[in-house]
C-alpha atoms as a PDB file:
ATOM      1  CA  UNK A   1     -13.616 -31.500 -48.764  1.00  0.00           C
ATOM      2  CA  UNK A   2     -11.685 -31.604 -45.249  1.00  0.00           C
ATOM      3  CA  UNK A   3     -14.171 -32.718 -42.724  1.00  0.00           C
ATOM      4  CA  UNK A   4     -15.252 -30.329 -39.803  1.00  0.00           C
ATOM      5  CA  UNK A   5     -12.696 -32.182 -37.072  1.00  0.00           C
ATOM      6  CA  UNK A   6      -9.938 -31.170 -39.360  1.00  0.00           C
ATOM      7  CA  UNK A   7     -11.546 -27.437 -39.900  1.00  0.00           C
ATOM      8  CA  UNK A   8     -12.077 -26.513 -36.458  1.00  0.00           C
ATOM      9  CA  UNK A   9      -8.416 -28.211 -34.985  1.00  0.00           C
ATOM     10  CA  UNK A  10      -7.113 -25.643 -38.150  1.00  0.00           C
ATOM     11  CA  UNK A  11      -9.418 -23.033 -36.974  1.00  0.00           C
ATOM     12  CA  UNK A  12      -7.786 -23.545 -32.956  1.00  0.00           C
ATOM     13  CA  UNK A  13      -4.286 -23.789 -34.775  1.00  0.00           C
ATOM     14  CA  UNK A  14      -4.642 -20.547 -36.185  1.00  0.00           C
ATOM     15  CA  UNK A  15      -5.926 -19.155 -33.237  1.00  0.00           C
ATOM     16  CA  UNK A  16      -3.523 -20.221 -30.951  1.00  0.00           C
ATOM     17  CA  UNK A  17      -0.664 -19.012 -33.609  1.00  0.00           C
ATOM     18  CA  UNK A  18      -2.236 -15.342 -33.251  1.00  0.00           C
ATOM     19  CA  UNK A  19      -2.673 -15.162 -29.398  1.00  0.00           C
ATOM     20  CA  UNK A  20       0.928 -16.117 -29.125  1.00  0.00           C
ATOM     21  CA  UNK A  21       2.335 -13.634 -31.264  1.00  0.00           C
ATOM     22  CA  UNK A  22       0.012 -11.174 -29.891  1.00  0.00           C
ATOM     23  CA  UNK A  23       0.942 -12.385 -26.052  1.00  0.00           C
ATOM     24  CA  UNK A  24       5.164 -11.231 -27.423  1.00  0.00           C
ATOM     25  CA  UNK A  25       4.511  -7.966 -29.863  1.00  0.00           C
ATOM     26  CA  UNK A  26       1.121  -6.180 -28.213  1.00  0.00           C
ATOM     27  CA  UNK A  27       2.696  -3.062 -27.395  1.00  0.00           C
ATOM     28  CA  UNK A  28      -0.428  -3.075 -24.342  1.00  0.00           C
ATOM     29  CA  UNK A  29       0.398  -6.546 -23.353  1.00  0.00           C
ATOM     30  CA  UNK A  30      -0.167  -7.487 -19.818  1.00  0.00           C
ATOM     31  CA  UNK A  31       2.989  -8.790 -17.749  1.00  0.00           C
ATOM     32  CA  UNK A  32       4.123 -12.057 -17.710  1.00  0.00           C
ATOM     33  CA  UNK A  33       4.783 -11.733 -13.725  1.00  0.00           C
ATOM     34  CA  UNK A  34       4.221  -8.974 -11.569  1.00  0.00           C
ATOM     35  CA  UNK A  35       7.340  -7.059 -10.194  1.00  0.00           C
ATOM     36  CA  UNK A  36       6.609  -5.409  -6.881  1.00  0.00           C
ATOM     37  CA  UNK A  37       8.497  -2.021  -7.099  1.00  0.00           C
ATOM     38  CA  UNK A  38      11.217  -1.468  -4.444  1.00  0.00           C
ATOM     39  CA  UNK A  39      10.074   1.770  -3.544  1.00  0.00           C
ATOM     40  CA  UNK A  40       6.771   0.870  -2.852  1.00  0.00           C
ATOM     41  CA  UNK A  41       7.850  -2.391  -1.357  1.00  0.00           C
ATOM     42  CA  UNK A  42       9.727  -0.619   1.712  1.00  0.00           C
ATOM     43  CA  UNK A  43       6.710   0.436   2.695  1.00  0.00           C
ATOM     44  CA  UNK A  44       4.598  -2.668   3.255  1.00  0.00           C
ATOM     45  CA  UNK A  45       4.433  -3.887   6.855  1.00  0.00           C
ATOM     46  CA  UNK A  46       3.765  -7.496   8.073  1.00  0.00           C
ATOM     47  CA  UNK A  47       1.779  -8.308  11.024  1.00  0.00           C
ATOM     48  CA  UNK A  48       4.500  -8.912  12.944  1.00  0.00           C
ATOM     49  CA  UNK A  49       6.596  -5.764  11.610  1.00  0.00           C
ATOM     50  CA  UNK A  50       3.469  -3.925  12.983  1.00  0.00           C
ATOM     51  CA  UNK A  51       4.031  -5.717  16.163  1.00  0.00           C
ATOM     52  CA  UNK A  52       7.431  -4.403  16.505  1.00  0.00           C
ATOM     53  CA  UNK A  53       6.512  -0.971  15.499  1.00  0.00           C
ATOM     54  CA  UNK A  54       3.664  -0.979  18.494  1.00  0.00           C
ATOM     55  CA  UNK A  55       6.382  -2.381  20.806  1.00  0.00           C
ATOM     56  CA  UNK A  56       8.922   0.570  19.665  1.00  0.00           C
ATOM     57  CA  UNK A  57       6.503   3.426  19.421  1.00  0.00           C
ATOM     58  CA  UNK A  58       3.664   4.467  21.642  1.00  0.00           C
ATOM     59  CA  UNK A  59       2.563   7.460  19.098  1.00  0.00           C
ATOM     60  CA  UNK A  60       1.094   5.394  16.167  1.00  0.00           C
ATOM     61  CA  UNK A  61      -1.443   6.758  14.080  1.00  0.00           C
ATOM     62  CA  UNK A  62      -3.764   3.899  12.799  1.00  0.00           C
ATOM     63  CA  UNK A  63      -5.565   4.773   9.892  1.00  0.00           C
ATOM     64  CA  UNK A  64      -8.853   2.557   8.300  1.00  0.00           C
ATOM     65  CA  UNK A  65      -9.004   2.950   5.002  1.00  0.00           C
ATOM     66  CA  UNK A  66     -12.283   0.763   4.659  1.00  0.00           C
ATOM     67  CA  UNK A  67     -15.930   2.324   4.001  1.00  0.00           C
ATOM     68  CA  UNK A  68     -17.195   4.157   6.800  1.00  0.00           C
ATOM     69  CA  UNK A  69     -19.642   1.455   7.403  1.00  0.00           C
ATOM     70  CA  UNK A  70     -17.347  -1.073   8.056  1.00  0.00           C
ATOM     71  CA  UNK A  71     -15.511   1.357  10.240  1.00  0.00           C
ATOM     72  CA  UNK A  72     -18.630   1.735  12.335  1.00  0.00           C
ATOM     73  CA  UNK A  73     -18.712  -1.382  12.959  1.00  0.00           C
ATOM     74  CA  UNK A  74     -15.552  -2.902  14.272  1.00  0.00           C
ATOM     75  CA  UNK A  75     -12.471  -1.064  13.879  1.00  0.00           C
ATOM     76  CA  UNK A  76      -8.349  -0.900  15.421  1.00  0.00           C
ATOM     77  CA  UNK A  77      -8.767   1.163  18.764  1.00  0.00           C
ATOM     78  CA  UNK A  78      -7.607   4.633  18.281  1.00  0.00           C
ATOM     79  CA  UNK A  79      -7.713   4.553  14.609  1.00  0.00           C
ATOM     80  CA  UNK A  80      -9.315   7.166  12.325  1.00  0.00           C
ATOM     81  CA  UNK A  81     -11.671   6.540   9.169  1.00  0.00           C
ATOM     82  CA  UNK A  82     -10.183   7.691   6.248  1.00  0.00           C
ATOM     83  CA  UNK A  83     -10.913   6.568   3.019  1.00  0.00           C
ATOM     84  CA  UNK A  84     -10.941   7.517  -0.726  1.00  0.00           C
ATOM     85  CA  UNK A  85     -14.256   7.857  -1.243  1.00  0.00           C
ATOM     86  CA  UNK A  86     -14.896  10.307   1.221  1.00  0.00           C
ATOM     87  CA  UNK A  87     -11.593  11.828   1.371  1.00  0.00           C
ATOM     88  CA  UNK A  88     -12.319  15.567   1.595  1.00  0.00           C
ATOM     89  CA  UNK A  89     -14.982  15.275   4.474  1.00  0.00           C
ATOM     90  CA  UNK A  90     -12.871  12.959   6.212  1.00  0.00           C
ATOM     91  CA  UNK A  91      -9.987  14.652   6.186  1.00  0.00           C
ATOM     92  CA  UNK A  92     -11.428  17.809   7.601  1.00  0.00           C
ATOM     93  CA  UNK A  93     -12.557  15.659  10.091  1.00  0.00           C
ATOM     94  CA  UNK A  94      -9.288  14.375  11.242  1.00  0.00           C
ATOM     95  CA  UNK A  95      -6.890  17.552  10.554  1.00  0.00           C
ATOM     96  CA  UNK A  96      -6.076  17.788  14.130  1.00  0.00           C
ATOM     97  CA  UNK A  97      -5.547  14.478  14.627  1.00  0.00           C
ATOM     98  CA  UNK A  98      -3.081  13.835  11.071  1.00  0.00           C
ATOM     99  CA  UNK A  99      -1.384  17.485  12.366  1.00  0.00           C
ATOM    100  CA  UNK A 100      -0.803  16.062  15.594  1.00  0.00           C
ATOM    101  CA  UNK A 101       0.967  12.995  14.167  1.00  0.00           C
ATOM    102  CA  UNK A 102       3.380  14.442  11.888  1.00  0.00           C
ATOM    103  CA  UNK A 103       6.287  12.683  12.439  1.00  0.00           C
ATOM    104  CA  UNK A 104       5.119   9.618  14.013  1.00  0.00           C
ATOM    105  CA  UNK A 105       4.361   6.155  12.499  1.00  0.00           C
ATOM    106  CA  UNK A 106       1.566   6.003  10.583  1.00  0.00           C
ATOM    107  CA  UNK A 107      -0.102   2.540   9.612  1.00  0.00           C
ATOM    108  CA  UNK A 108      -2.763   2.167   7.405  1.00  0.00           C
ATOM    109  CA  UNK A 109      -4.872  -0.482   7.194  1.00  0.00           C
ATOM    110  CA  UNK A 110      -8.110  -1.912   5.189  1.00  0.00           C
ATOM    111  CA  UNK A 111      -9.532  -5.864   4.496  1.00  0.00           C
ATOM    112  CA  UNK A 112      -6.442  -7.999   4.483  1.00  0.00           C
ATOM    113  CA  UNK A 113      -3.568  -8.547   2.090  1.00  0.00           C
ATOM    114  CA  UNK A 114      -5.176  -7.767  -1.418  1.00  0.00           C
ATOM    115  CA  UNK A 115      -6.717  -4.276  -0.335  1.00  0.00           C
ATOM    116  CA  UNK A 116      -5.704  -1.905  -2.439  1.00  0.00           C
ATOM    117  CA  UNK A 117      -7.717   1.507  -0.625  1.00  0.00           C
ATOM    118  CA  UNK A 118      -5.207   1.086   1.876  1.00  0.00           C
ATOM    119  CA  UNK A 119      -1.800   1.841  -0.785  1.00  0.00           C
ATOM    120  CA  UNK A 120      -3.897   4.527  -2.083  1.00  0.00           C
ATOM    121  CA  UNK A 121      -4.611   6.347   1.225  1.00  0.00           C
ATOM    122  CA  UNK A 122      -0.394   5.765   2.169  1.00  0.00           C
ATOM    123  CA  UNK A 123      -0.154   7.204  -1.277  1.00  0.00           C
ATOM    124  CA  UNK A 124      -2.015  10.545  -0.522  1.00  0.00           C
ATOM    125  CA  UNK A 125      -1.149  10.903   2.944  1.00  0.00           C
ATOM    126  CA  UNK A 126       2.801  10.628   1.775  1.00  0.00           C
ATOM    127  CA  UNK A 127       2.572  12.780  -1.060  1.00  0.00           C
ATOM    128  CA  UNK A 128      -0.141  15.400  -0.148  1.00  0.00           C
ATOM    129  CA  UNK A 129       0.165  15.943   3.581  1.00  0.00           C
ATOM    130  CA  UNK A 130       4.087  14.796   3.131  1.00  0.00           C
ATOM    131  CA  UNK A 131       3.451  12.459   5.937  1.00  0.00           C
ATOM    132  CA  UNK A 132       6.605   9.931   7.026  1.00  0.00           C
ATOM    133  CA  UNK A 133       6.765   7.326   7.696  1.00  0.00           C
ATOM    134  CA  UNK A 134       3.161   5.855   6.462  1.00  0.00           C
ATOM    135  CA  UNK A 135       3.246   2.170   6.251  1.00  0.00           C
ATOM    136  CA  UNK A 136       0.648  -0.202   4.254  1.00  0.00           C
ATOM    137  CA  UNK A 137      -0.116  -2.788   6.815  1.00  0.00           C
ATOM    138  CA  UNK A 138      -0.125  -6.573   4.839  1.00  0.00           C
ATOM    139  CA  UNK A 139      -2.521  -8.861   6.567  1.00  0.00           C
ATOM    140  CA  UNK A 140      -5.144  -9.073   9.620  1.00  0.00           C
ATOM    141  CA  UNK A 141      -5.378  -6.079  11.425  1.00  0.00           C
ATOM    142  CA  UNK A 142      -7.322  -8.116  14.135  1.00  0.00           C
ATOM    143  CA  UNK A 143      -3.840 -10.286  14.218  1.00  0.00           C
ATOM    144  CA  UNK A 144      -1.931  -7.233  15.725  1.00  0.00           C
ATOM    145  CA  UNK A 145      -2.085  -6.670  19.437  1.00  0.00           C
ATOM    146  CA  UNK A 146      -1.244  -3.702  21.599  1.00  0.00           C
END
């Protein structure tokens, strides 16, 4: 009888042999790496992109995408709330405002880098108000300066 070292390194062995082929053939397999798509790429802005937008343009539309709380409490000057989870109220809200800035820059921002409400309110305002250009700001929003 094999003793139980021997049984559980088998045991890992066979284990290890069935995530692998799993990690190649699982049709549902996650990526290896993540590829950014161009398309959505071209629309990510750096701080100091931002910068240079704010030193081009003096009609910039600054959108928070973050809860309303944490818009009450500190927020870009000039910007509007609007966020996904109170989309509909917020958007009646600030119809005169988006209207107003058709055309114009439009940056949206939410908690740094790996916020994702902010791509999904760029997303909307792009595709359902047809809204261009509408940027996805990548960093501190405290870091940009007018």
């Amino acid at each position: 009888m094999k003793s139980t070292f021997q049984q559980a390194v088998l045991i890992l062995g066979i284990a290890l042999i069935a995530a692998l082929v799993t990690a190649f053939v699982h049709p549902k397999r996650p990526p290896w790496f993540e590829v950014s798509d161009p398309v959505e790429e071209r629309w990510n802005l750096s701080v100091e992109g931002a910068r240079k937008i704010v030193a081009e343009n003096d009609q910039i539309l600054w959108v928070d995408a973050r809860d309303s709380s944490l818009y009450k409490e500190r927020h870009f000057p000039e910007a509007i709330s609007l966020n996904t989870d109170e989309w509909g109220d917020l958007m009646f809200q600030n119809m005169d405002t988006l209207q107003a800035a058709m055309g114009n820059p439009v940056i949206v921002y939410c908690d740094g880098s790996a916020c994702d409400k902010s791509r999904e309110v760029a997303l909307r305002l792009r595709e359902l108000l047809g809204m261009d250009p509408v940027y996805v700001l990548k960093g501190d929003w405290k870091k940009v300066r007018l």
